[in-house]
C-alpha atoms as a PDB file:
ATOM      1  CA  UNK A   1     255.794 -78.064   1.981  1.00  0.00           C
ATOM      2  CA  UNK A   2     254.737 -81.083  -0.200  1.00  0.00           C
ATOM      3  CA  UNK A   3     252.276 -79.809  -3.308  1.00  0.00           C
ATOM      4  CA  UNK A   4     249.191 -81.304  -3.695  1.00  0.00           C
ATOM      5  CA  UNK A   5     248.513 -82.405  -7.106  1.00  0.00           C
ATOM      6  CA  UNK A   6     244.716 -82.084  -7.438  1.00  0.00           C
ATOM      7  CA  UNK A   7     243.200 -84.013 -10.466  1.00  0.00           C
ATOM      8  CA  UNK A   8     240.038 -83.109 -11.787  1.00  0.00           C
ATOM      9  CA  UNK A   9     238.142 -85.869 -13.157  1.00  0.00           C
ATOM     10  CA  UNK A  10     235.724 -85.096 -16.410  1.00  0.00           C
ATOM     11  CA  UNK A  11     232.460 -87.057 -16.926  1.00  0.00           C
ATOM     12  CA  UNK A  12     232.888 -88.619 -21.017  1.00  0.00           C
ATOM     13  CA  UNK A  13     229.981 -89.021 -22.544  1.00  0.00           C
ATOM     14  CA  UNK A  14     229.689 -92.280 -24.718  1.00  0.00           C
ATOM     15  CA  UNK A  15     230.311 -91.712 -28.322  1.00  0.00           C
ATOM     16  CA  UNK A  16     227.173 -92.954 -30.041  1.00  0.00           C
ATOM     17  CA  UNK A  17     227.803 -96.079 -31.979  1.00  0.00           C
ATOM     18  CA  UNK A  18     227.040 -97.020 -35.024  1.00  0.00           C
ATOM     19  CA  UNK A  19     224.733 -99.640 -34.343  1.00  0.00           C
ATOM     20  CA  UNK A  20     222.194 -97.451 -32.548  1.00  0.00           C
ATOM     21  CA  UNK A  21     222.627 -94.816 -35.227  1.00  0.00           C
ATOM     22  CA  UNK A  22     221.809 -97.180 -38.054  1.00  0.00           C
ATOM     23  CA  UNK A  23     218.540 -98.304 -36.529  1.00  0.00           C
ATOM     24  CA  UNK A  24     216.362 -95.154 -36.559  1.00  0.00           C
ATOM     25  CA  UNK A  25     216.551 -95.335 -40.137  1.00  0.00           C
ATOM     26  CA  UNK A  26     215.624 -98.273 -40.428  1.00  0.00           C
ATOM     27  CA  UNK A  27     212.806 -97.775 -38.112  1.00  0.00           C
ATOM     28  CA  UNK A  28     211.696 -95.377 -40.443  1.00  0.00           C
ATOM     29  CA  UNK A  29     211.449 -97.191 -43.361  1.00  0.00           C
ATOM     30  CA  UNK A  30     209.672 -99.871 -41.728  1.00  0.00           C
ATOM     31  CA  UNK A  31     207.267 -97.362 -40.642  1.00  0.00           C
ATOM     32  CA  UNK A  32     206.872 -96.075 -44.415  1.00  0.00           C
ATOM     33  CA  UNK A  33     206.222 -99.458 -45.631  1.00  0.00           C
ATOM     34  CA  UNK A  34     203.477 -99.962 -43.621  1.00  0.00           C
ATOM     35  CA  UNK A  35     201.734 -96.647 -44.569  1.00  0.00           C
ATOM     36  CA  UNK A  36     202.144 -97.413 -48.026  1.00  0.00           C
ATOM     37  CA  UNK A  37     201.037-101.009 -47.899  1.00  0.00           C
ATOM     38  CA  UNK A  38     197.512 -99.791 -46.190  1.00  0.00           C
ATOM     39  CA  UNK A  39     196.820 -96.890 -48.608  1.00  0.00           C
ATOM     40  CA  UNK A  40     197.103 -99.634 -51.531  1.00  0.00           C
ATOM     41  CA  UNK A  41     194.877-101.859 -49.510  1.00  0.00           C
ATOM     42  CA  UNK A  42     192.512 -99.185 -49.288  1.00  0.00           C
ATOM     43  CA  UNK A  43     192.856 -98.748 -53.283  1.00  0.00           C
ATOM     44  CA  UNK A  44     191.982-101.863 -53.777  1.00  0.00           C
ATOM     45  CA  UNK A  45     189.251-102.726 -51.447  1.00  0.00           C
ATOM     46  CA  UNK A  46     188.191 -99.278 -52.507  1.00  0.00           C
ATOM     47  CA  UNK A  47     187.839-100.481 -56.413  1.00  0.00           C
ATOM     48  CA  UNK A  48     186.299-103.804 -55.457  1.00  0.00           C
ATOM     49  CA  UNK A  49     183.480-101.840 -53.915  1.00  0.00           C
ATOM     50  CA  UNK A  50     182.633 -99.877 -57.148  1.00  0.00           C
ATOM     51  CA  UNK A  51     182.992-102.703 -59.610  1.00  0.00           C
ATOM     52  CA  UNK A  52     180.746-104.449 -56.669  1.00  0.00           C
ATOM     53  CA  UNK A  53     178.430-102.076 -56.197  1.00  0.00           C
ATOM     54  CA  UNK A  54     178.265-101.529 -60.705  1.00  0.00           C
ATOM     55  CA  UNK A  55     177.347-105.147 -61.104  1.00  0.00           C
ATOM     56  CA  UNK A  56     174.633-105.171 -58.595  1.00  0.00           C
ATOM     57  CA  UNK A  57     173.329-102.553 -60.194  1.00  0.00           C
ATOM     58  CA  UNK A  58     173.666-103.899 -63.503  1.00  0.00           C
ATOM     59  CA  UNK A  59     172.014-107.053 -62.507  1.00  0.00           C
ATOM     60  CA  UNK A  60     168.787-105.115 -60.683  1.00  0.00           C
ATOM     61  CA  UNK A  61     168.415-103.723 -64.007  1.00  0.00           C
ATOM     62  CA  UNK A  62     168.665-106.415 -65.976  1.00  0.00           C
ATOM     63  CA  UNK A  63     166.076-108.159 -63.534  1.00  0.00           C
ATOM     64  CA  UNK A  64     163.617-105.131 -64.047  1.00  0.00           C
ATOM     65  CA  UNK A  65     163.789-105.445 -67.500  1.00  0.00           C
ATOM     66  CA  UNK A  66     163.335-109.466 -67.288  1.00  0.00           C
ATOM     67  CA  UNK A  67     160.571-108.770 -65.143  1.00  0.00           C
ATOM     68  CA  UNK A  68     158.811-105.856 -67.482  1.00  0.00           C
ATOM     69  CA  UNK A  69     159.124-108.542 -69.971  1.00  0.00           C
ATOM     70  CA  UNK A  70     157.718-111.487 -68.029  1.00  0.00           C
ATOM     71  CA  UNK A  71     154.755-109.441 -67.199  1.00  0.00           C
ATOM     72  CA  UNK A  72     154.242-107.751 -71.226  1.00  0.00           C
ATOM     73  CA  UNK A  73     154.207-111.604 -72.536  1.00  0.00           C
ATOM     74  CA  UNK A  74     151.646-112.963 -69.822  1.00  0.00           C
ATOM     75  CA  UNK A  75     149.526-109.874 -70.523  1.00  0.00           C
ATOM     76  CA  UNK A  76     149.489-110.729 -74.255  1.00  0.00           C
ATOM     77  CA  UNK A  77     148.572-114.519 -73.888  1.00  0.00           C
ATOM     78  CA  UNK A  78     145.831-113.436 -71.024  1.00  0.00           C
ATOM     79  CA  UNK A  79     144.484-110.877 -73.882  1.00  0.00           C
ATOM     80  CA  UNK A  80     144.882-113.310 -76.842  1.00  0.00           C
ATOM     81  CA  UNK A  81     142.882-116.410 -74.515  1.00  0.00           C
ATOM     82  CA  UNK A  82     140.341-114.090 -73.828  1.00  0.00           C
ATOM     83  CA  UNK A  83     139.652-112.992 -77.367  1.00  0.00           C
ATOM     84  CA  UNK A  84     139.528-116.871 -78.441  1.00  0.00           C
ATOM     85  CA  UNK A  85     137.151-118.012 -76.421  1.00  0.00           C
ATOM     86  CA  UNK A  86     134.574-116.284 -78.285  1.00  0.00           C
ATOM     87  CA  UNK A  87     135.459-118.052 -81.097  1.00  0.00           C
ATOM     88  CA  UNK A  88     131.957-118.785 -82.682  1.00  0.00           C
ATOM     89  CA  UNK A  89     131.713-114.609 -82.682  1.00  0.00           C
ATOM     90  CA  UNK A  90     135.287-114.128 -84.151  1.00  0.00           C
ATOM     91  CA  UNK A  91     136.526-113.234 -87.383  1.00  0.00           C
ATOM     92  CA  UNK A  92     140.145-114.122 -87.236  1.00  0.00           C
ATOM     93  CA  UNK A  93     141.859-111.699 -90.389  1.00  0.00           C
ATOM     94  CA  UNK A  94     145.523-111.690 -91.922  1.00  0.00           C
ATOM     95  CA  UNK A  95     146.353-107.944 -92.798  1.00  0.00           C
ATOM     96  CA  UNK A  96     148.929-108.439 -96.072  1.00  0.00           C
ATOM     97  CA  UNK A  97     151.689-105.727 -96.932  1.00  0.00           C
ATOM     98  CA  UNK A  98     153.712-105.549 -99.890  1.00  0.00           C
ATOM     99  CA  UNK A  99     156.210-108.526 -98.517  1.00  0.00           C
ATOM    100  CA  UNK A 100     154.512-111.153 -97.943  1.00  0.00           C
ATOM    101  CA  UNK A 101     157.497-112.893 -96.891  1.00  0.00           C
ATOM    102  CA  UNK A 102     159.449-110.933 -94.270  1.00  0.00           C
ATOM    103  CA  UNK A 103     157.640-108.524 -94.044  1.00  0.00           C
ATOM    104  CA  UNK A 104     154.941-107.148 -90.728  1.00  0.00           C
ATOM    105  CA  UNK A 105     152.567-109.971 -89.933  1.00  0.00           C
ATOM    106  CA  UNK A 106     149.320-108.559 -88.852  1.00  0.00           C
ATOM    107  CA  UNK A 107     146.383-110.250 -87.244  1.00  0.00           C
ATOM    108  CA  UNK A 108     143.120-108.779 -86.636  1.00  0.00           C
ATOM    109  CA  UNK A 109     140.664-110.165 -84.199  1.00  0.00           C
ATOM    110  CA  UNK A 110     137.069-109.108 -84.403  1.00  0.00           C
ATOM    111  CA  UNK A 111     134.883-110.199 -82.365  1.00  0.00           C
ATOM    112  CA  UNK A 112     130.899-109.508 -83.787  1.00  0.00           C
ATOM    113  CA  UNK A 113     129.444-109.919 -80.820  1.00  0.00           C
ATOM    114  CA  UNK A 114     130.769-107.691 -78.756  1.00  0.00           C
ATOM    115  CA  UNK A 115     131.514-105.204 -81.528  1.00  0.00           C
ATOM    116  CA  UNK A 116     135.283-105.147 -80.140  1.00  0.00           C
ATOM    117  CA  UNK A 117     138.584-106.115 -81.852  1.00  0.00           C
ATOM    118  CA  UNK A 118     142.433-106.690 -81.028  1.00  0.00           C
ATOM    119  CA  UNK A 119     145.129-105.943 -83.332  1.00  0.00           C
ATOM    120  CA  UNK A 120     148.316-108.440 -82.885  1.00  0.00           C
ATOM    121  CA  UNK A 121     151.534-107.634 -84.830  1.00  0.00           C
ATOM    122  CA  UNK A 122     154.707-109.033 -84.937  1.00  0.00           C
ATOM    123  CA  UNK A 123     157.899-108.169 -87.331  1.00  0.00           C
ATOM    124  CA  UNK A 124     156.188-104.697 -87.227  1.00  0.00           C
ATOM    125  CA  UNK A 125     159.664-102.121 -86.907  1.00  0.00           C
ATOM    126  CA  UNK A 126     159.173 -99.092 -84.791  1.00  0.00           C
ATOM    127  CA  UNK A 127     158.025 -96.013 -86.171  1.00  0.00           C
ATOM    128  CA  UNK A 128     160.242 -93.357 -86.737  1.00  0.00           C
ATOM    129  CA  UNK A 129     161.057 -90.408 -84.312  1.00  0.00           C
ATOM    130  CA  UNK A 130     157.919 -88.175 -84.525  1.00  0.00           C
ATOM    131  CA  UNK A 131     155.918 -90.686 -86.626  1.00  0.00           C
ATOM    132  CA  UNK A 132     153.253 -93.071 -85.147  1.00  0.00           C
ATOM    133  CA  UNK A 133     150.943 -96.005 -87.175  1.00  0.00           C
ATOM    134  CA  UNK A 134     147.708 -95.538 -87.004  1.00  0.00           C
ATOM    135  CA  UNK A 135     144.618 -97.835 -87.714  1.00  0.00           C
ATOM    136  CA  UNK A 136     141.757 -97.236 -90.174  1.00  0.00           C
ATOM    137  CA  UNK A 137     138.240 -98.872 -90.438  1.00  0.00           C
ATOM    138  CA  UNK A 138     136.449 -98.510 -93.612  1.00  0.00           C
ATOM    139  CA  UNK A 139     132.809 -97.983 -92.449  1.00  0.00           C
ATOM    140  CA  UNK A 140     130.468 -97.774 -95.119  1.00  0.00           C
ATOM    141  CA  UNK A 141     132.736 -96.758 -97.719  1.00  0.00           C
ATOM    142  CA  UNK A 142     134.429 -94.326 -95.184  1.00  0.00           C
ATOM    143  CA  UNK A 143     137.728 -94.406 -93.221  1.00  0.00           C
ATOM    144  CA  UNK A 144     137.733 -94.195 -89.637  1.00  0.00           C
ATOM    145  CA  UNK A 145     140.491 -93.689 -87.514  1.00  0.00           C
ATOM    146  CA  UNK A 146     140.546 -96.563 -84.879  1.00  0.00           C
ATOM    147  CA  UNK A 147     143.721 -96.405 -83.023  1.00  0.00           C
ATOM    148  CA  UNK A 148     147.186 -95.090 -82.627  1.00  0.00           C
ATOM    149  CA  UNK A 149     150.167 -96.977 -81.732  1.00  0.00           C
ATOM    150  CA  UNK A 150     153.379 -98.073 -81.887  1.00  0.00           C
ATOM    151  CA  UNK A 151     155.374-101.273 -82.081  1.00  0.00           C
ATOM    152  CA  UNK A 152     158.052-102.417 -79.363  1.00  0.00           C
ATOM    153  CA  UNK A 153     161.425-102.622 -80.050  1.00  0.00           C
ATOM    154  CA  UNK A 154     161.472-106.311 -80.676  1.00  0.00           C
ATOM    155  CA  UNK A 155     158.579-105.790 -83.528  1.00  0.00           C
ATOM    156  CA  UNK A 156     155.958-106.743 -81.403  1.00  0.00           C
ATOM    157  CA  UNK A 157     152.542-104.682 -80.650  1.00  0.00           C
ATOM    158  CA  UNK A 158     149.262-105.382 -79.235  1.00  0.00           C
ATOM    159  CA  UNK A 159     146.536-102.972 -79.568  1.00  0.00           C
ATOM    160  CA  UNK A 160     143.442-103.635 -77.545  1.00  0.00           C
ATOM    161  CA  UNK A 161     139.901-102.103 -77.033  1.00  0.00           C
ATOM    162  CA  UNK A 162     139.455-101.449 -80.503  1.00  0.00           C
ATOM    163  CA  UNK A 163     136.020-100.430 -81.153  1.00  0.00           C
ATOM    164  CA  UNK A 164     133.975-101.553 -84.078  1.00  0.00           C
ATOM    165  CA  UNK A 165     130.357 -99.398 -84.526  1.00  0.00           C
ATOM    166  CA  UNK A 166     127.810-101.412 -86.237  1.00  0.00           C
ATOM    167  CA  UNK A 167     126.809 -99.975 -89.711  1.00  0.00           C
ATOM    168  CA  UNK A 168     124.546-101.017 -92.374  1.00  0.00           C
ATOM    169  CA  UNK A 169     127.160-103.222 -94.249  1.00  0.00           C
ATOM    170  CA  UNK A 170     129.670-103.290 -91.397  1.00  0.00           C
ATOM    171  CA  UNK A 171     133.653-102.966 -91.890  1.00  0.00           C
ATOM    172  CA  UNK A 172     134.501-103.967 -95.261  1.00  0.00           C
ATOM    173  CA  UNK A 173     138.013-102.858 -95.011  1.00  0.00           C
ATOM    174  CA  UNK A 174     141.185-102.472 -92.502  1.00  0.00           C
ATOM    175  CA  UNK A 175     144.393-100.345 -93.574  1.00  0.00           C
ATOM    176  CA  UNK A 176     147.247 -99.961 -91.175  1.00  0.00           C
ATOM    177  CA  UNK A 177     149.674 -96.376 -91.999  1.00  0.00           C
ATOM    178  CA  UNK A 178     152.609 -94.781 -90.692  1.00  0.00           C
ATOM    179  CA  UNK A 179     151.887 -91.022 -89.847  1.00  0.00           C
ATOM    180  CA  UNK A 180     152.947 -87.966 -87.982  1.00  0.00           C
ATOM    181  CA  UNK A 181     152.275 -88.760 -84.534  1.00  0.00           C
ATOM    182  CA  UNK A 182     150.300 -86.390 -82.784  1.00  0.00           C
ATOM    183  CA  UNK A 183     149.073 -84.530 -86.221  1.00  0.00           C
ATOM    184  CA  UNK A 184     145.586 -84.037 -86.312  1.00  0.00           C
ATOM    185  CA  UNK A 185     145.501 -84.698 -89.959  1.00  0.00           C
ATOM    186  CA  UNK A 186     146.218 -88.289 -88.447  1.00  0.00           C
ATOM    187  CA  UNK A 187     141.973 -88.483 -88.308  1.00  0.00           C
ATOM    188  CA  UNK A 188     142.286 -88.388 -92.085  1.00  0.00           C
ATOM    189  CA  UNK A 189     143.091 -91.289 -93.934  1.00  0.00           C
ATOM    190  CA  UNK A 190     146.476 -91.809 -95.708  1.00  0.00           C
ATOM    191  CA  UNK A 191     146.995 -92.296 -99.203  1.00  0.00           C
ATOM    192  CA  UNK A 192     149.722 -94.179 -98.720  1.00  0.00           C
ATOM    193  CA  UNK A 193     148.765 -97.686 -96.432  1.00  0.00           C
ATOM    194  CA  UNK A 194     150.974-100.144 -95.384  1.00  0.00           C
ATOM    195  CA  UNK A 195     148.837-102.868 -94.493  1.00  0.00           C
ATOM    196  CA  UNK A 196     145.172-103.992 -95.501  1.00  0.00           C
ATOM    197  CA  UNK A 197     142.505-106.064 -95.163  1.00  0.00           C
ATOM    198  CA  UNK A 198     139.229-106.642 -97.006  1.00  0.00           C
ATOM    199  CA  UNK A 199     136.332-108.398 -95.475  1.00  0.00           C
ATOM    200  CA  UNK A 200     135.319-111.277 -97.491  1.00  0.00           C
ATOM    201  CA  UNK A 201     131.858-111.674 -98.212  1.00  0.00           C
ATOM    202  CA  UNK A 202     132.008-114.757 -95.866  1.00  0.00           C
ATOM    203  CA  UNK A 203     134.724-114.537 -93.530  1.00  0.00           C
ATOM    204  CA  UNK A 204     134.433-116.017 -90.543  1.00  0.00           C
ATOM    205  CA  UNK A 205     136.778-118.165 -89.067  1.00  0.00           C
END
């Protein structure tokens, strides 16, 4: 008898190559890079908001404040026109300090008439922390405490509604005085004045 030779045949699977073995990695990588290039756009456009939304907000304030301002100076001219036009009632007064120079300028407007005055300073510094000026009348040989205020930061102040009783020999004398604000002992008068005016015996202006 002839023997049959039987041959099995095995299935080889393909070795992988190279090629397809170097491309995951690279796949990879590719996919990296893109994560990291959005997360640095998102940085970015992230930062550009904030410094965005930090200059608009700088710039609303900075148009408050131009406004506040706008409205402070037009409400000074309105108050100064208004005092002027009763001119043939007004005394128009220069308060003088110890520098004459560059020192406060202080001008009184008193209007007779309507027994009322204004008080207009400029170069006037801010009081201190705690410390206020405050006006005085001299009435009859007596101070009277008219007003208190304060100056803006730019030196400025504007004190209206100031009321002027009439007396026998009506006010012979203004003094201006730096005090403790809020101190009742503010209703007495200061020995120490900063800025006066006497009445002529013919002052009008």
């Amino acid at each position: 008898m002839e023997r049959v030779h039987e041959t099995k045949v095995v299935p080889i699977s393909a070795a992988p190559s190279a090629t397809s073995a170097s491309r995951e990695p690279r796949r990879a990588s590719r996919s990296w890079g893109w994560v990291v290039g959005i997360a640095a756009t998102l940085l970015v456009a992230a930062g550009l908001a904030l410094e965005n939304l930090q200059l608009r907000r700088s710039l609303e304030s900075r148009g408050v404040e131009l406004a506040q301002a706008t409205a402070k100076a037009e409400r000074r001219e309105r108050q100064l026109d208004a005092v002027l036009e009763a001119e043939k009632d007004l005394y128009v007064a220069q308060m003088k300090g110890a520098d004459t120079v560059t020192g406060p300028g202080i001008q009184f407007f008193w209007n007779a008439k309507q027994h009322r005055a204004i008080l207009h300073a400029f170069r006037l510094p801010p009081a201190r922390d705690g410390r206020a000026y405050q006006l005085w009348l001299i009435q009859d040989g007596k101070p009277v405490s008219a007003k208190v205020f304060n100056s803006d930061p730019d030196g400025h102040a504007l004190v209206e509604n100031i009321q002027v009783p009439t007396t026998p020999n009506g006010v012979t004398q203004v003094l201006l005085t730096e005090e403790p604000a809020g101190d009742r002992r503010c209703r007495r008068r200061s020995r120490s004045s900063a800025e006066r005016w006497r009445r002529p015996s013919a002052a009008r202006h």
